[in-house]
PDB file of N, CA and C in Angstrom:
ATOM      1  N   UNK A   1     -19.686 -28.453  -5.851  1.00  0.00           N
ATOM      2  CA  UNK A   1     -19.946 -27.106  -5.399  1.00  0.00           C
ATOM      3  C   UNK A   1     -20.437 -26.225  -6.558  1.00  0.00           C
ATOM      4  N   UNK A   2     -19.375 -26.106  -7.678  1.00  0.00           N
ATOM      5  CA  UNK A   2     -19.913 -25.329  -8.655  1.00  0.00           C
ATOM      6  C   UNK A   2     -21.281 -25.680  -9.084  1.00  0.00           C
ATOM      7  N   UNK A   3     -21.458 -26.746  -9.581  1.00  0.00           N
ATOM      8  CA  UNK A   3     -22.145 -27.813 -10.005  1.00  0.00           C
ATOM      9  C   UNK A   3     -23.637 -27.331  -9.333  1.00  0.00           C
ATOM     10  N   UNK A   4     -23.772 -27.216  -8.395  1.00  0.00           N
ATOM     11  CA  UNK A   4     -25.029 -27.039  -7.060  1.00  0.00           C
ATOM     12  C   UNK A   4     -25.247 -25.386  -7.225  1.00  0.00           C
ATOM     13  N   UNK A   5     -24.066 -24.628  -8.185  1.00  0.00           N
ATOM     14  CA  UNK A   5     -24.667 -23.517  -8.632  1.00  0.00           C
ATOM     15  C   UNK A   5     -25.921 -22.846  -9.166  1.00  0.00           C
ATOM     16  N   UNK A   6     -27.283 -22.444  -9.014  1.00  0.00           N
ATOM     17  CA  UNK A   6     -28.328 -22.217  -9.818  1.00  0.00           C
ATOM     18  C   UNK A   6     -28.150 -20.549 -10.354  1.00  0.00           C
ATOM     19  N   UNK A   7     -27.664 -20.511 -11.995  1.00  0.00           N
ATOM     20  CA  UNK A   7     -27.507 -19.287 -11.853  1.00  0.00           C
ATOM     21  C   UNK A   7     -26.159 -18.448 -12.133  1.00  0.00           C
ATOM     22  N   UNK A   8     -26.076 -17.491 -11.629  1.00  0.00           N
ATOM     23  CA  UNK A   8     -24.680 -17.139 -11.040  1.00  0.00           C
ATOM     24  C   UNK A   8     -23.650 -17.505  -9.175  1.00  0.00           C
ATOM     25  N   UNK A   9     -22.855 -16.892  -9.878  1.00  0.00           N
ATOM     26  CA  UNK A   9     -21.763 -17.592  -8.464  1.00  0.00           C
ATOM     27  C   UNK A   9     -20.657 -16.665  -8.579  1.00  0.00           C
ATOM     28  N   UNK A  10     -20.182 -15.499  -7.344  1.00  0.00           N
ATOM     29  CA  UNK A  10     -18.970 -15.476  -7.446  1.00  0.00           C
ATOM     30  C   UNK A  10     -17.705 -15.971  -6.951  1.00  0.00           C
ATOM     31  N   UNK A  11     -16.604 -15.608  -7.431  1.00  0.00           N
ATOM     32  CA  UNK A  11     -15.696 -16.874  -6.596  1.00  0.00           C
ATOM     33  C   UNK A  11     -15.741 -17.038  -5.858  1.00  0.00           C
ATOM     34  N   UNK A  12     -16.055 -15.495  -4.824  1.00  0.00           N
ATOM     35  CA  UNK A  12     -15.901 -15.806  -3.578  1.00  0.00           C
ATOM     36  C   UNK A  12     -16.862 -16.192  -2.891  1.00  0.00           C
ATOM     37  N   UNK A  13     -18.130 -17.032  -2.980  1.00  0.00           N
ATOM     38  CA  UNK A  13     -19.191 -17.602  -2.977  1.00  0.00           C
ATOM     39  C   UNK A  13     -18.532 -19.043  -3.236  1.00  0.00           C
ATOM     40  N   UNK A  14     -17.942 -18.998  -4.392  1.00  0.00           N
ATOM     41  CA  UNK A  14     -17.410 -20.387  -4.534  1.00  0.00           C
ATOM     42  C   UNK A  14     -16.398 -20.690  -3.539  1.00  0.00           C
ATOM     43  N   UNK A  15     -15.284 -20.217  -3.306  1.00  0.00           N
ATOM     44  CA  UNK A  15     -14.649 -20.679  -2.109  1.00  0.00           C
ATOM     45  C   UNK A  15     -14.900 -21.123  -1.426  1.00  0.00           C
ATOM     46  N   UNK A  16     -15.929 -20.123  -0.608  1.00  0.00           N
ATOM     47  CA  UNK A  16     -17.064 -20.126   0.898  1.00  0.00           C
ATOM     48  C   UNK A  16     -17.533 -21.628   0.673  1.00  0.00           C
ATOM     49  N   UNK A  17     -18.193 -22.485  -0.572  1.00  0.00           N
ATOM     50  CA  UNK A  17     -18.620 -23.200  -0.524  1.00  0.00           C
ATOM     51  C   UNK A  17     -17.398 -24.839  -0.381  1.00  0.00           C
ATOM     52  N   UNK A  18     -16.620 -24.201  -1.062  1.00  0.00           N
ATOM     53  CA  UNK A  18     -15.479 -25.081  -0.921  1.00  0.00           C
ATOM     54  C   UNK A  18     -14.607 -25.534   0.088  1.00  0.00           C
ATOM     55  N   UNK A  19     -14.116 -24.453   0.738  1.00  0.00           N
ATOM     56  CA  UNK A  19     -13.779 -24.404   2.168  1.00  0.00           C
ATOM     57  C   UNK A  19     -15.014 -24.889   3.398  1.00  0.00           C
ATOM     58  N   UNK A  20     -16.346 -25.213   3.205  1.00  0.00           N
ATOM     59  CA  UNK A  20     -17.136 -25.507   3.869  1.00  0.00           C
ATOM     60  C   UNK A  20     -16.564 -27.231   3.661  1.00  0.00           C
ATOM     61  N   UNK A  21     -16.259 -27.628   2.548  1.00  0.00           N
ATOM     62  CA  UNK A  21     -16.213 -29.199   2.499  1.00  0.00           C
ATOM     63  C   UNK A  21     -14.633 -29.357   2.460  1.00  0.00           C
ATOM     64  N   UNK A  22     -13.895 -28.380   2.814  1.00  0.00           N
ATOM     65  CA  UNK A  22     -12.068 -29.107   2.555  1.00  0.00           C
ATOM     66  C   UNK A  22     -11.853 -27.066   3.481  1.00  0.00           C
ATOM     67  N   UNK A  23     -11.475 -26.988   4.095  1.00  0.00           N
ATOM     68  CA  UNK A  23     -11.102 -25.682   5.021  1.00  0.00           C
ATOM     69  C   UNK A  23      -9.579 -25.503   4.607  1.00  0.00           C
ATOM     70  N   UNK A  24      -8.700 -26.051   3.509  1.00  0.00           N
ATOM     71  CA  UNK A  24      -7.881 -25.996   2.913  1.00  0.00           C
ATOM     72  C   UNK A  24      -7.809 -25.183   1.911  1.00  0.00           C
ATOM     73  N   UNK A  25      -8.874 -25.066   1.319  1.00  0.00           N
ATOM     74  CA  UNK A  25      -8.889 -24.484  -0.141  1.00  0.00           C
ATOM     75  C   UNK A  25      -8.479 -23.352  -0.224  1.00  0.00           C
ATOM     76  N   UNK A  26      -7.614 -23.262  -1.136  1.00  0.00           N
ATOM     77  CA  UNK A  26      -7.087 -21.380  -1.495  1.00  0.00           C
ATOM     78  C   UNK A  26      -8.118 -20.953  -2.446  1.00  0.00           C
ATOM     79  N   UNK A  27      -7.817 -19.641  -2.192  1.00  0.00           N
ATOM     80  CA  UNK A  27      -8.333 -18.569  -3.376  1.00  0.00           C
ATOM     81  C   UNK A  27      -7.689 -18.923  -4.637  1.00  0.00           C
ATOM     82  N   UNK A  28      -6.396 -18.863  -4.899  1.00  0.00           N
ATOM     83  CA  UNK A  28      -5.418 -19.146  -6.520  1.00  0.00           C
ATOM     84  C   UNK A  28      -6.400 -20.534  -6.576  1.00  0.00           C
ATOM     85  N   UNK A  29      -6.403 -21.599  -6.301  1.00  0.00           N
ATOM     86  CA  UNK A  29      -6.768 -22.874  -6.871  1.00  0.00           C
ATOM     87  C   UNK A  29      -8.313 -22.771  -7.085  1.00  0.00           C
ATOM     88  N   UNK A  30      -9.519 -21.597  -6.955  1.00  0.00           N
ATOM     89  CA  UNK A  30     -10.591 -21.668  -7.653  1.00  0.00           C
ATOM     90  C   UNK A  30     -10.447 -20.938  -8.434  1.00  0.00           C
ATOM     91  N   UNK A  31      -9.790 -20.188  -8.599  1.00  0.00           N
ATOM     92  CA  UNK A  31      -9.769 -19.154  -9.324  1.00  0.00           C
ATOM     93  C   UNK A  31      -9.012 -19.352 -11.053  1.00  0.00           C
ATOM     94  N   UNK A  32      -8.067 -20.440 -10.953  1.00  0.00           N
ATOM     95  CA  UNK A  32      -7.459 -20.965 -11.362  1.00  0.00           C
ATOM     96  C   UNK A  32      -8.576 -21.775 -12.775  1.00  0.00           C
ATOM     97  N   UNK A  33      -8.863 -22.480 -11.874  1.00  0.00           N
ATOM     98  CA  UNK A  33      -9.821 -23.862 -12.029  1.00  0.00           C
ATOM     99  C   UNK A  33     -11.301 -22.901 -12.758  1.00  0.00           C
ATOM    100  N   UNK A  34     -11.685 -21.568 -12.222  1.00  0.00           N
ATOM    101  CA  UNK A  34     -13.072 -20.976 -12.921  1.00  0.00           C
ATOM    102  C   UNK A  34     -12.166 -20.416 -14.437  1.00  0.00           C
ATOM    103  N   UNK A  35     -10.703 -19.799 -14.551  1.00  0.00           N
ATOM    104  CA  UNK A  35     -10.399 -20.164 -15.545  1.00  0.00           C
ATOM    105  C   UNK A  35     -10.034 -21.160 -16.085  1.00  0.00           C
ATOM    106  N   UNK A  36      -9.638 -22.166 -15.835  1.00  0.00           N
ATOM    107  CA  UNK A  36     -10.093 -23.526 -17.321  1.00  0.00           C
ATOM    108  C   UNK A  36     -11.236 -23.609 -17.368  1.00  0.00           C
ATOM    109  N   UNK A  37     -12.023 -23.620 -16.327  1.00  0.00           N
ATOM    110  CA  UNK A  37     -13.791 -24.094 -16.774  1.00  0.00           C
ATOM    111  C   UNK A  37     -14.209 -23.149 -17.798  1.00  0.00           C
ATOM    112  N   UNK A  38     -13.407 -21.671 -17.583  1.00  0.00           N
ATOM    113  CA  UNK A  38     -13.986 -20.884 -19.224  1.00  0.00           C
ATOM    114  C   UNK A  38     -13.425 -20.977 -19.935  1.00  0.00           C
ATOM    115  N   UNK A  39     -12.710 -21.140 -20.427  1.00  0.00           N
ATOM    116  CA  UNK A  39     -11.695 -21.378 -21.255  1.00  0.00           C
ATOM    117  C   UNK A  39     -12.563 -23.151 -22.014  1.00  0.00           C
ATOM    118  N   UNK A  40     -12.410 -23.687 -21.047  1.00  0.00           N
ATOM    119  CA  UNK A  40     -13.411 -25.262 -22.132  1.00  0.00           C
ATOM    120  C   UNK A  40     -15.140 -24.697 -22.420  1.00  0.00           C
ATOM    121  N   UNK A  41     -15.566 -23.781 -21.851  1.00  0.00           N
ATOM    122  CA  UNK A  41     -16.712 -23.223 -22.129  1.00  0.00           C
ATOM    123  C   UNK A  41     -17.634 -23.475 -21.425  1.00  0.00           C
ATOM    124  N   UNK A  42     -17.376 -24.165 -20.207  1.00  0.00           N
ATOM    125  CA  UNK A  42     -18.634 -24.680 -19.222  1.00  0.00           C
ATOM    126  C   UNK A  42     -19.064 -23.516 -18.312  1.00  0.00           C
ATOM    127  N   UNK A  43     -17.586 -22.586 -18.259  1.00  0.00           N
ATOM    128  CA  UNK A  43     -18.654 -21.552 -16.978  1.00  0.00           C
ATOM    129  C   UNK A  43     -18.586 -20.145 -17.976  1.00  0.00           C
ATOM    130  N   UNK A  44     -19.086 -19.074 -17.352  1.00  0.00           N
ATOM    131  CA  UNK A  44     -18.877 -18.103 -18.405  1.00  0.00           C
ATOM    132  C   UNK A  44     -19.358 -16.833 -17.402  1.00  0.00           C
ATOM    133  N   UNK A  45     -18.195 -16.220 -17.500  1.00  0.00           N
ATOM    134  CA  UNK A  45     -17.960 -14.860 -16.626  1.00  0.00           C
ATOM    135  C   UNK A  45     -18.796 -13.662 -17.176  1.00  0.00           C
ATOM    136  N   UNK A  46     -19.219 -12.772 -16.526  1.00  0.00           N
ATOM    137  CA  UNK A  46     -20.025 -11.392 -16.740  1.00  0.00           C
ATOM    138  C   UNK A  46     -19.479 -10.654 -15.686  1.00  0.00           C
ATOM    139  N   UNK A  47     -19.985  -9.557 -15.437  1.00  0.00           N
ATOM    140  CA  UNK A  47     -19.621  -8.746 -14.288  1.00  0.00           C
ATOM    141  C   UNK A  47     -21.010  -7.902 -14.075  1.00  0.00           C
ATOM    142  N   UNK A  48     -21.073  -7.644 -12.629  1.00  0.00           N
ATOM    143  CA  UNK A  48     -22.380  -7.492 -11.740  1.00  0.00           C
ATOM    144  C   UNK A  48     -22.053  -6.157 -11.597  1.00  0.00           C
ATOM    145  N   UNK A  49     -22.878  -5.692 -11.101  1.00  0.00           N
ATOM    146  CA  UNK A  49     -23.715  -3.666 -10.867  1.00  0.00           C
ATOM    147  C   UNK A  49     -22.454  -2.994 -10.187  1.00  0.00           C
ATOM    148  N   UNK A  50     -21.538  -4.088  -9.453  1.00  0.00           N
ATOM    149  CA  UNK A  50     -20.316  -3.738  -8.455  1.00  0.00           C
ATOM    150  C   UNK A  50     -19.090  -3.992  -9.399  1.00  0.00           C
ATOM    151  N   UNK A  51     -19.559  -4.246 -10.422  1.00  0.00           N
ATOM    152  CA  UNK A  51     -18.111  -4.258 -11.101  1.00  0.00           C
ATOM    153  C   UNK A  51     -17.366  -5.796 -11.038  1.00  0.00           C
ATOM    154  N   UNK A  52     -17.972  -6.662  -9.942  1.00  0.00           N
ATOM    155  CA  UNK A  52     -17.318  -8.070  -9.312  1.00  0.00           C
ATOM    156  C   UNK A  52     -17.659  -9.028 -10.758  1.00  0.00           C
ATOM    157  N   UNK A  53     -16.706 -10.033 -10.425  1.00  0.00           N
ATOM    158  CA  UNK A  53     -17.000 -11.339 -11.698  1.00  0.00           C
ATOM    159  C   UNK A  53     -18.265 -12.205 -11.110  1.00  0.00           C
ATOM    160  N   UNK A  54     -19.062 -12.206 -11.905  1.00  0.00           N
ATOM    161  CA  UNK A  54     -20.113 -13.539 -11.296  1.00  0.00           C
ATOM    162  C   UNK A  54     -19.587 -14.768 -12.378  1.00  0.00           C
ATOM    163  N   UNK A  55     -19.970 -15.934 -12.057  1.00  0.00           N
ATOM    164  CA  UNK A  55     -19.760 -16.782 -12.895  1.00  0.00           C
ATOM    165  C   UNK A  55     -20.965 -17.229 -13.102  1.00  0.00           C
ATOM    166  N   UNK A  56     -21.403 -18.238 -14.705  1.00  0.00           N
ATOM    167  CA  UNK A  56     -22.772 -18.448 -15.164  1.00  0.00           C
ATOM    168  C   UNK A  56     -21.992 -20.271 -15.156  1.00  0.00           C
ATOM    169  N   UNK A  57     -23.042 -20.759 -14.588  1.00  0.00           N
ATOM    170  CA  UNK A  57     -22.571 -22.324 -14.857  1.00  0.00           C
ATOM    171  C   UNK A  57     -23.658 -22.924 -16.080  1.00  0.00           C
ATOM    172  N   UNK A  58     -22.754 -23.260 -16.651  1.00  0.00           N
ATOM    173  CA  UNK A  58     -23.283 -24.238 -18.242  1.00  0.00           C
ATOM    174  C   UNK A  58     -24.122 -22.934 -18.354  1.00  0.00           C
ATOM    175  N   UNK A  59     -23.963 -21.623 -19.221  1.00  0.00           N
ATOM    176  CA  UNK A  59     -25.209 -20.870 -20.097  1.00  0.00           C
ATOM    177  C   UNK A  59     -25.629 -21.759 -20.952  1.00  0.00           C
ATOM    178  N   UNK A  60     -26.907 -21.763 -20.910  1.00  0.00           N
ATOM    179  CA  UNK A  60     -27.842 -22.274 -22.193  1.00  0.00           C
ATOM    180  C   UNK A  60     -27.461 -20.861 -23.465  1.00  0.00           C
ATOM    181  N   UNK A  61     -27.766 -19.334 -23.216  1.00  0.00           N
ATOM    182  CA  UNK A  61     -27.357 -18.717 -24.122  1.00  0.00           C
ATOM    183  C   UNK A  61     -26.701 -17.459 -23.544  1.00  0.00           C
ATOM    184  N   UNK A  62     -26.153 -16.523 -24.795  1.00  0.00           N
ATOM    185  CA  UNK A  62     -25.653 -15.460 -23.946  1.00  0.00           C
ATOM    186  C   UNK A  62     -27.176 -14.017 -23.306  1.00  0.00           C
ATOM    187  N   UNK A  63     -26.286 -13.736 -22.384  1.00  0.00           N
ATOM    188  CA  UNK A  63     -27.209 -12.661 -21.565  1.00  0.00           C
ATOM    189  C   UNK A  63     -26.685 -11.655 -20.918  1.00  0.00           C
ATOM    190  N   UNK A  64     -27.432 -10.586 -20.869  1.00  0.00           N
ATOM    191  CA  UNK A  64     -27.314  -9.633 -19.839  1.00  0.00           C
ATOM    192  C   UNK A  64     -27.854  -9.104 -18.925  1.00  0.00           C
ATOM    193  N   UNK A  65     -27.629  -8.602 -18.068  1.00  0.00           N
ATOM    194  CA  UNK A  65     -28.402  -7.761 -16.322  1.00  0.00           C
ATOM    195  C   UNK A  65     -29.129  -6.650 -16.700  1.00  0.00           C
ATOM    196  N   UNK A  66     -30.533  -6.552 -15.544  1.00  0.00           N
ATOM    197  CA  UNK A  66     -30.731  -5.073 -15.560  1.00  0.00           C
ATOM    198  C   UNK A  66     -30.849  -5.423 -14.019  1.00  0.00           C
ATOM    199  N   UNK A  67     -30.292  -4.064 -13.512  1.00  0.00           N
ATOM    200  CA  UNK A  67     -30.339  -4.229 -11.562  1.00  0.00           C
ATOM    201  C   UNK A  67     -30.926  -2.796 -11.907  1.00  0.00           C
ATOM    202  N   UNK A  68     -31.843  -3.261 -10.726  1.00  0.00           N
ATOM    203  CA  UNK A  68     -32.778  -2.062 -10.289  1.00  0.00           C
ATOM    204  C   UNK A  68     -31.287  -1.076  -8.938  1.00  0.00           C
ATOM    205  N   UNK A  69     -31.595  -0.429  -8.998  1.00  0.00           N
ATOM    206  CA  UNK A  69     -30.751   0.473  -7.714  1.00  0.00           C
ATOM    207  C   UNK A  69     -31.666   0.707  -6.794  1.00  0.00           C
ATOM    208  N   UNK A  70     -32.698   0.711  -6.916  1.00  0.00           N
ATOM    209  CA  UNK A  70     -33.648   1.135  -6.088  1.00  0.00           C
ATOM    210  C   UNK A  70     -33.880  -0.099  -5.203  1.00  0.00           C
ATOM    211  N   UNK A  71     -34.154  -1.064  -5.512  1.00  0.00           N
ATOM    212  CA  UNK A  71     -34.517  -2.452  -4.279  1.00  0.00           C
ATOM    213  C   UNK A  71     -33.300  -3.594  -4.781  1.00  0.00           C
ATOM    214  N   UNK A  72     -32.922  -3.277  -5.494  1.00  0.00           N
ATOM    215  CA  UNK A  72     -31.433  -4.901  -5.841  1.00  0.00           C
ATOM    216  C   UNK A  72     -31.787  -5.493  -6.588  1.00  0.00           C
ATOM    217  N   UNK A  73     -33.025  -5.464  -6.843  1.00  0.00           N
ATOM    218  CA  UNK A  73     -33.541  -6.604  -7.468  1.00  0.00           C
ATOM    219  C   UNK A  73     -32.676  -6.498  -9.195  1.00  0.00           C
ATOM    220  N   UNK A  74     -32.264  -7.918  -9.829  1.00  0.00           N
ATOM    221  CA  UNK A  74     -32.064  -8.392 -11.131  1.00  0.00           C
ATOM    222  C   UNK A  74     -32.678  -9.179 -11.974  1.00  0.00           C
ATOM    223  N   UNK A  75     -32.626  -9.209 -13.309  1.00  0.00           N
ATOM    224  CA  UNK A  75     -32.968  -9.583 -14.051  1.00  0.00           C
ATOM    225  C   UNK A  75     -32.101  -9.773 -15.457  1.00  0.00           C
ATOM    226  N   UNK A  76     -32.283 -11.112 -16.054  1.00  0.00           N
ATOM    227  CA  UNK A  76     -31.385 -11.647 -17.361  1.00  0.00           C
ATOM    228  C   UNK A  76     -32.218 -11.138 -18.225  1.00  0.00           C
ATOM    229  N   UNK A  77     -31.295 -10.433 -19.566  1.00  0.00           N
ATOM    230  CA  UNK A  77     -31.934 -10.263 -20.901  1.00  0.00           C
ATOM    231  C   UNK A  77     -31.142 -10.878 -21.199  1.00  0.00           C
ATOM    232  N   UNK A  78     -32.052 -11.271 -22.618  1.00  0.00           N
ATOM    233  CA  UNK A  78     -31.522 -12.221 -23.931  1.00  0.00           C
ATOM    234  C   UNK A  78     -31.215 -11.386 -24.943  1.00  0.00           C
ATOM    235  N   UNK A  79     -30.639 -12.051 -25.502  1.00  0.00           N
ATOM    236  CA  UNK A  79     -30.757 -11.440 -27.156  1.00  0.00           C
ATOM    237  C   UNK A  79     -31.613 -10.665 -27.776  1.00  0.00           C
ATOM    238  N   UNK A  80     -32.880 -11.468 -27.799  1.00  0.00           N
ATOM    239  CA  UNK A  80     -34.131 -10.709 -28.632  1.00  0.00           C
ATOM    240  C   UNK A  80     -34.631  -9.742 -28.004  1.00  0.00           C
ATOM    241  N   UNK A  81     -34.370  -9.558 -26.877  1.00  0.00           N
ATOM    242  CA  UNK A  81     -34.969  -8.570 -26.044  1.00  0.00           C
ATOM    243  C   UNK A  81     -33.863  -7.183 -25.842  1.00  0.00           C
ATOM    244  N   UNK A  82     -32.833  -7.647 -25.875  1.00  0.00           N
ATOM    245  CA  UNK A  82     -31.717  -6.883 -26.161  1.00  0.00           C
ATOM    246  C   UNK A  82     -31.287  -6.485 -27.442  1.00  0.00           C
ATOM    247  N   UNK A  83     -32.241  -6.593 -28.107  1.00  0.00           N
ATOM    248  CA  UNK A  83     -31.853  -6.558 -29.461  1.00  0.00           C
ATOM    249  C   UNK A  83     -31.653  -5.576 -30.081  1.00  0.00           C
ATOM    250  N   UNK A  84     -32.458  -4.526 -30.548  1.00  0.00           N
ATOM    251  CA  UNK A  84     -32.584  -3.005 -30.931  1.00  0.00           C
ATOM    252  C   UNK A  84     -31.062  -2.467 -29.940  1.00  0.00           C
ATOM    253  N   UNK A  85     -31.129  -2.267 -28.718  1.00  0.00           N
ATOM    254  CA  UNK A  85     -29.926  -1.946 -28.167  1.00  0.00           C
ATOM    255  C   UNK A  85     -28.318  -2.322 -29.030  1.00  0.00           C
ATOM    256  N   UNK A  86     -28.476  -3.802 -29.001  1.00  0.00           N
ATOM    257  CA  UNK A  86     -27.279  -4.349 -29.767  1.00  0.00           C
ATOM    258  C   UNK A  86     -27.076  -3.660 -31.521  1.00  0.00           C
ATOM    259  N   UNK A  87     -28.390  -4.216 -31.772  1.00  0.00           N
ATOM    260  CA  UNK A  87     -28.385  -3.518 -33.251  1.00  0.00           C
ATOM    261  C   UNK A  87     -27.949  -2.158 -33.407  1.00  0.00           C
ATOM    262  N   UNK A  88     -28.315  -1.187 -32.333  1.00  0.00           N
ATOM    263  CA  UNK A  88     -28.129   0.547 -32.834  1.00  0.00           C
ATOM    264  C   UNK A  88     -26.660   0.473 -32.288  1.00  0.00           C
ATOM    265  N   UNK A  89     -26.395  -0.138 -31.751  1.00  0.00           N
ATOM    266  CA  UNK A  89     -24.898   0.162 -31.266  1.00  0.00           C
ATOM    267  C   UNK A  89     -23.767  -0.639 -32.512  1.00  0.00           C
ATOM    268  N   UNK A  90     -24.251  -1.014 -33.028  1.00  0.00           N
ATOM    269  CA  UNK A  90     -23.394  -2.310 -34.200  1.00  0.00           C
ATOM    270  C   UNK A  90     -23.818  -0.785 -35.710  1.00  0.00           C
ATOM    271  N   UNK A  91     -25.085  -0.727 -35.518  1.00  0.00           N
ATOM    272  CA  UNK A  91     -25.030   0.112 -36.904  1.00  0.00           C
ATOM    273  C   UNK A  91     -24.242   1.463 -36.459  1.00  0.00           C
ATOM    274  N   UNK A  92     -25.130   2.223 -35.353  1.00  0.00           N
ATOM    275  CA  UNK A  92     -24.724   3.940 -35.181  1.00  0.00           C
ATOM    276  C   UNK A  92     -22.825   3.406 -35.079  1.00  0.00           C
ATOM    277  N   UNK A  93     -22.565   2.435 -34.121  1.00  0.00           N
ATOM    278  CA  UNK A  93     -20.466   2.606 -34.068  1.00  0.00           C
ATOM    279  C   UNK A  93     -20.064   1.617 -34.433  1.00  0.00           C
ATOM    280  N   UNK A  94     -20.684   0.604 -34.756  1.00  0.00           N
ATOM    281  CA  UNK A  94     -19.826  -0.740 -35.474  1.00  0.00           C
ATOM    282  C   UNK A  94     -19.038  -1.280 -34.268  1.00  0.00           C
ATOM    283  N   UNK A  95     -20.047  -1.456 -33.562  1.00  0.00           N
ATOM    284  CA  UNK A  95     -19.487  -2.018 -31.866  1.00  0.00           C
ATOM    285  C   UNK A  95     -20.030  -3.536 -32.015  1.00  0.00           C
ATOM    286  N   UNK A  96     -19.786  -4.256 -31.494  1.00  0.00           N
ATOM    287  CA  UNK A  96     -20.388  -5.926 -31.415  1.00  0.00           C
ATOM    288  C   UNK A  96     -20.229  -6.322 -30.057  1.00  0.00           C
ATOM    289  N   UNK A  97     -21.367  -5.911 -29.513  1.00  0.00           N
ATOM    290  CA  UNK A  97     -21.888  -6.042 -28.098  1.00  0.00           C
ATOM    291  C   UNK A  97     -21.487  -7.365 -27.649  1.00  0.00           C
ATOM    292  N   UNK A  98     -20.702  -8.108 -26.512  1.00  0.00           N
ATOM    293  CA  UNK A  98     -21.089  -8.971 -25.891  1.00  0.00           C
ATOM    294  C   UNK A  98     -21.628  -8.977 -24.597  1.00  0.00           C
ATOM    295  N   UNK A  99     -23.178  -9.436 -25.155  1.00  0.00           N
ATOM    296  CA  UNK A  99     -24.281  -9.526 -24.096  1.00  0.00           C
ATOM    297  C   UNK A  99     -23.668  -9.620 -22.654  1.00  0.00           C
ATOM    298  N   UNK A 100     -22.642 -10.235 -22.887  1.00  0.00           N
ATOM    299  CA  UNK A 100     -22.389 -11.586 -21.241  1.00  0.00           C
ATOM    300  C   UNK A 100     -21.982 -10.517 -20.471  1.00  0.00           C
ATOM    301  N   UNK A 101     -21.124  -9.461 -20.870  1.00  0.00           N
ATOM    302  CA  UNK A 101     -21.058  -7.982 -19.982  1.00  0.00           C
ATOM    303  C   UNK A 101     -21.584  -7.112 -19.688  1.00  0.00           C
ATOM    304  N   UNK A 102     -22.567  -7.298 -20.100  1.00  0.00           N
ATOM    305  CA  UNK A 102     -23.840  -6.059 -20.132  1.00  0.00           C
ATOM    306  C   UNK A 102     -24.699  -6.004 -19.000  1.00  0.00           C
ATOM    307  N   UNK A 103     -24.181  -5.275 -18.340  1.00  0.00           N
ATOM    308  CA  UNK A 103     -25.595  -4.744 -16.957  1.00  0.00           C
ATOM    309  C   UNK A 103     -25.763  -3.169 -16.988  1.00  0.00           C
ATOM    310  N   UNK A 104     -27.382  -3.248 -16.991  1.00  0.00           N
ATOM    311  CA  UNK A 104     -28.055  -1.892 -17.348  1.00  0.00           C
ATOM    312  C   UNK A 104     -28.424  -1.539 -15.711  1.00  0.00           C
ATOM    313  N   UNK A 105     -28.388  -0.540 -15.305  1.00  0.00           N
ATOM    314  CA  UNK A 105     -28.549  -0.121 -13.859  1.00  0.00           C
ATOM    315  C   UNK A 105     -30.048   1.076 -14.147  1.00  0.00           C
ATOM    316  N   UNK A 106     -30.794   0.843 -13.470  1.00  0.00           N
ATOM    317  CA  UNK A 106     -31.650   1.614 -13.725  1.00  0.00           C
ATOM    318  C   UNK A 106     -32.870   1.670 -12.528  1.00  0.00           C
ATOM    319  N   UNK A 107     -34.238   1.609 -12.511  1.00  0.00           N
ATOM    320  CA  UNK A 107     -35.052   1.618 -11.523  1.00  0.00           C
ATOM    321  C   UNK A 107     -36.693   0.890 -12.289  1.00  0.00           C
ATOM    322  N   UNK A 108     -36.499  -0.155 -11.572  1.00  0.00           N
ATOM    323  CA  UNK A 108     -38.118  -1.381 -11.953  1.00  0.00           C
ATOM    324  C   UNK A 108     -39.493  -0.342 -12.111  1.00  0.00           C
ATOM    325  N   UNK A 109     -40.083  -0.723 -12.456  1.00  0.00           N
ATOM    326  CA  UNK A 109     -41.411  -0.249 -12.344  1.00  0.00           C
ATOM    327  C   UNK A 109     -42.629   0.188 -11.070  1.00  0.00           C
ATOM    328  N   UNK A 110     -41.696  -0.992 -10.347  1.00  0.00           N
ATOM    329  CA  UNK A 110     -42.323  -0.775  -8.806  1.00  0.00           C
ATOM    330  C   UNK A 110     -41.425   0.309  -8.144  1.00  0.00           C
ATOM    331  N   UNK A 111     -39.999   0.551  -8.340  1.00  0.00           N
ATOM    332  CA  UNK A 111     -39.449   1.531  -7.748  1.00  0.00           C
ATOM    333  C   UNK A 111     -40.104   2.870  -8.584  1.00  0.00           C
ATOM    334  N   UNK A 112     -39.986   2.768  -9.805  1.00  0.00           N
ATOM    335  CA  UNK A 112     -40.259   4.050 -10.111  1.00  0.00           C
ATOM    336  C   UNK A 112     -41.577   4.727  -9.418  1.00  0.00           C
ATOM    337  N   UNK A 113     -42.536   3.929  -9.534  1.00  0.00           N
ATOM    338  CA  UNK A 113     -44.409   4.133  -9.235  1.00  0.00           C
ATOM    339  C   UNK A 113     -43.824   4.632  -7.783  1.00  0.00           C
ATOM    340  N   UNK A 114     -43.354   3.819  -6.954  1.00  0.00           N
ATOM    341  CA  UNK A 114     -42.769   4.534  -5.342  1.00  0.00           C
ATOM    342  C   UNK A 114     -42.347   5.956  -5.277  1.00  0.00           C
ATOM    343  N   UNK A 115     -41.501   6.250  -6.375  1.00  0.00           N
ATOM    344  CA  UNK A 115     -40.877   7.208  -6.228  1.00  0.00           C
ATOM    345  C   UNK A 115     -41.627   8.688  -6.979  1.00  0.00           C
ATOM    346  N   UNK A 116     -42.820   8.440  -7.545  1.00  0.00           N
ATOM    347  CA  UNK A 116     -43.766   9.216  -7.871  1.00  0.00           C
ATOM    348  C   UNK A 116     -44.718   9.937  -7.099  1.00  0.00           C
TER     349      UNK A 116
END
């Protein structure tokens, strides 16, 4: 189930998928189980525009969200692209950003041009 993840997943996505193949499954026993999977480093938690946990299966690296408000639509930043952000916040407060929490809420290019 996790595994067949592309992406993110939240638990309760994961359940849904779990309970589709065993109608047994509790909530405590994925929830459980998405903590050891972070904890050994295979899945890796962020939190979405709603505040909810998504889970990242196997990150290649760390990242963060920008959600448009205007149509839903998301998008992953990286590092380098996030970078200046991370940097002014590490020099101006001596903060050390982790990317993996970071969602910027704002409005795409196509919403904005709409809204002009």
């Amino acid at each position: 189930m996790l595994a067949d993840a592309k992406g993110h997943i939240t638990a309760a996505e994961l359940l849904e998928r779990c309970r589709a193949a065993d109608p047994g499954t509790i909530p405590s026993t994925v929830y459980r189980t998405l903590d050891v999977l972070e904890d050994l480093g295979l899945v890796q938690h962020g939190h979405g525009v709603d505040g909810r946990e998504e889970f990242h299966v196997l990150p290649e690296k760390e990242h963060g969200h920008l959600y448009c408000r205007g149509c839903g639509s998301s998008w992953e930043i990286d590092s380098p692209e996030a970078g200046s952000l991370v940097r002014g916040l590490a020099k101006g407060r001596g903060f050390d950003v982790d990317l993996s929490h970071l969602t910027i809420v704002g409005l795409c290019a196509e919403c904005r041009a709409r809204n002009r």
